[in-house]
Protein backbone atom coordinates (compact mmCIF):
# COMPACT_ATOMS: atom_id res chain seq x y z
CA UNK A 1 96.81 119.08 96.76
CA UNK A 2 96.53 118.19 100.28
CA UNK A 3 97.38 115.44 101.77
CA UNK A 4 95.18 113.12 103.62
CA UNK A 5 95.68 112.50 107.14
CA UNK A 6 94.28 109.58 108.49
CA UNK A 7 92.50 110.25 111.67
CA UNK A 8 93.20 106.44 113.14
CA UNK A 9 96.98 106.66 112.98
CA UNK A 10 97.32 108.77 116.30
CA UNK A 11 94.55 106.05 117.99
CA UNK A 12 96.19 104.23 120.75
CA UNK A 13 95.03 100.57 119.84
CA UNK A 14 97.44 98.83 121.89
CA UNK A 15 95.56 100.25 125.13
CA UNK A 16 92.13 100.57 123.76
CA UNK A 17 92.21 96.61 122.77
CA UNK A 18 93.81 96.05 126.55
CA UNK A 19 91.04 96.59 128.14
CA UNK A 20 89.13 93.75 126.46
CA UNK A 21 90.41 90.70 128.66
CA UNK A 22 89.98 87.58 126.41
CA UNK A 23 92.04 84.21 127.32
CA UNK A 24 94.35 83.35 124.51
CA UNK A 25 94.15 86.75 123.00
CA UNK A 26 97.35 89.02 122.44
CA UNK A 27 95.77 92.22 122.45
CA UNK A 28 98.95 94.06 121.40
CA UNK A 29 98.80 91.46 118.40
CA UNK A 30 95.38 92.31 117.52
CA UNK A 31 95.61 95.70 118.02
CA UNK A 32 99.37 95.76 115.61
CA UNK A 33 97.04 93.53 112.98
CA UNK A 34 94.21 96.61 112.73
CA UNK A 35 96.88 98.99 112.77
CA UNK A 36 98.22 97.35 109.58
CA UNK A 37 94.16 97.03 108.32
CA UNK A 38 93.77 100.39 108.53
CA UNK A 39 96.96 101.22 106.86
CA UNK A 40 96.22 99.09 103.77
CA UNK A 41 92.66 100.68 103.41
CA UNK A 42 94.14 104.45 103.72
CA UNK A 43 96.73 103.70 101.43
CA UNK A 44 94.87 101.89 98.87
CA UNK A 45 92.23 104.97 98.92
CA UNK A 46 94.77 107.19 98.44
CA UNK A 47 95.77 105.23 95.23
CA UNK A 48 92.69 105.63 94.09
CA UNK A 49 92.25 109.11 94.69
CA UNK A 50 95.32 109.86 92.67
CA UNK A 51 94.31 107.55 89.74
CA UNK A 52 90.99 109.09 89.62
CA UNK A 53 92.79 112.61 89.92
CA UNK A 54 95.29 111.38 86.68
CA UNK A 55 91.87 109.94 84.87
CA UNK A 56 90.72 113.60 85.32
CA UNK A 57 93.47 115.26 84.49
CA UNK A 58 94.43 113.65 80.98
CA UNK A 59 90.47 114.10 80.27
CA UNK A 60 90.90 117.67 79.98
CA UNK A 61 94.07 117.50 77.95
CA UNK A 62 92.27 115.48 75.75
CA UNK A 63 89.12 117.63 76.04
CA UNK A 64 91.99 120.65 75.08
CA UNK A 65 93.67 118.66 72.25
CA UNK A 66 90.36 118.05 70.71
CA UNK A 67 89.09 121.63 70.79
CA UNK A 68 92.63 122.65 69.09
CA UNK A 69 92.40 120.27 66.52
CA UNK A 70 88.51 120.30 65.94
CA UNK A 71 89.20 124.39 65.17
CA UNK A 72 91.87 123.99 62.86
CA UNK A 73 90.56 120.47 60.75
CA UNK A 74 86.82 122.95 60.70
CA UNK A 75 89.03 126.11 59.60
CA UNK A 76 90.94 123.46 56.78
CA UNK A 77 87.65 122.21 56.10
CA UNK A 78 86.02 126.05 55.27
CA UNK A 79 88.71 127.33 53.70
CA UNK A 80 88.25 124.46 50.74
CA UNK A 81 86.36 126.20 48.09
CA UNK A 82 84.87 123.66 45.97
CA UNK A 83 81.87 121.65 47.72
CA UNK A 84 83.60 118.31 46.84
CA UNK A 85 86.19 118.87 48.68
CA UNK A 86 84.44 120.45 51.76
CA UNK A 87 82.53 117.00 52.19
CA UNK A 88 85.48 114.92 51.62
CA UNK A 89 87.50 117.16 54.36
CA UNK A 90 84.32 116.77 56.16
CA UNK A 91 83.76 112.69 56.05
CA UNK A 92 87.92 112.94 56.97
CA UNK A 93 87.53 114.67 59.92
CA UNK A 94 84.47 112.38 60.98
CA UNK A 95 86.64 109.49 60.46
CA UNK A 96 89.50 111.08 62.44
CA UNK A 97 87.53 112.26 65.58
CA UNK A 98 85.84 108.44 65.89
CA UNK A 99 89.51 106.96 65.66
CA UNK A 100 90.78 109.43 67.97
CA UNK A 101 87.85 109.25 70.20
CA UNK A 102 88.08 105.20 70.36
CA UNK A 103 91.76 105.88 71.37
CA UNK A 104 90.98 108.07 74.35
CA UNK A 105 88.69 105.67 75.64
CA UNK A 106 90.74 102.79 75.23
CA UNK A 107 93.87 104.80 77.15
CA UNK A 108 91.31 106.49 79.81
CA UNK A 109 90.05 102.77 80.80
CA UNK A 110 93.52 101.62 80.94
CA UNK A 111 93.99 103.99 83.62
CA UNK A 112 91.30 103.37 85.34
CA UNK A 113 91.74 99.62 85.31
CA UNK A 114 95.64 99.97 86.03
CA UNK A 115 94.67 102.49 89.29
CA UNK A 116 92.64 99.72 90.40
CA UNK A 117 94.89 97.29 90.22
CA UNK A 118 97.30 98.94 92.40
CA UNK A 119 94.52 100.13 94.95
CA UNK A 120 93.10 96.19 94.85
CA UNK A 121 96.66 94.89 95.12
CA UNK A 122 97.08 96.47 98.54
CA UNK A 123 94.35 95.65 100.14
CA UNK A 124 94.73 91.67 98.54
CA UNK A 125 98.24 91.74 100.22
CA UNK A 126 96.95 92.90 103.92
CA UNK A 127 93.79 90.01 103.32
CA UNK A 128 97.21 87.37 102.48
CA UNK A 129 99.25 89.28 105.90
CA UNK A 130 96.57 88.84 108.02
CA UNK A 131 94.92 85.26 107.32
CA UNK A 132 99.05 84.36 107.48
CA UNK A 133 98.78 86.42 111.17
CA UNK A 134 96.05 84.71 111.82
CA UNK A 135 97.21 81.06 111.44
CA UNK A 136 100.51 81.97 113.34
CA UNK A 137 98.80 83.19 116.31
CA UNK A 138 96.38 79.81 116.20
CA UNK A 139 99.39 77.82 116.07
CA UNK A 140 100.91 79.68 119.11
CA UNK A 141 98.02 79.81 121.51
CA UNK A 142 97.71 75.96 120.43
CA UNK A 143 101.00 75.31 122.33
């Protein structure tokens, strides 16, 4: 996998928000607080990206556990050799795939929502950073 490399981190803010003269403004304060902004977002994509990347990943094991087992419950199922117990190994393996199909979904949207959580967490904890930024640099130009 390669990594992402965000194309912002090399940007010299500092200067570039310098050149925007505006009384009561630390530009090197607002430049540091979109540094951080930028940060949050890149890392909370990248959390994403690998959560979607594990979703996809334990879908094919599952898609690969389910072929496996499918095979053998059909080749159990065939090998039977009265038709009463065909269609009871039959209505078995019915029952089996739902349950086991109701479990995969259950543990796929768990990882989904937990993935979010973290990639939502980051970006709630910059919002908290910077309204705290905010009021601090109020309270300073205030003085």
């Amino acid at each position: 996998m390669t990594e992402f490399k965000n194309p912002f981190v090399d940007m010299d803010l500092t200067k570039m928000m310098g050149e925007f003269k505006m009384p009561g403004v630390d530009p090197e304060a607002l430049a540091a607080a979109q540094k951080k902004n930028i940060e949050a977002l890149t890392s909370a994509n990248q959390l994403a990206v690998e959560g979607l990347q594990a979703v996809a990943r334990r879908q094919m094991e599952i898609f690969q556990q389910t072929m496996t087992e499918a095979t053998k419950q059909v080749q159990d199922m065939m090998s039977a050799e009265e038709p009463q117990t065909k269609a009871a190994k039959q209505a078995e393996i019915v029952k089996l795939a739902y349950e086991k199909a109701l479990s995969n979904m259950r543990e796929l949207a768990d990882m989904v929502r937990h993935s979010n959580t973290e990639a939502i967490s980051v970006v709630n904890n910059r919002v908290t950073e910077s309204l705290d930024e905010l009021r601090e640099a109020l309270d300073k130009s205030g003085k």
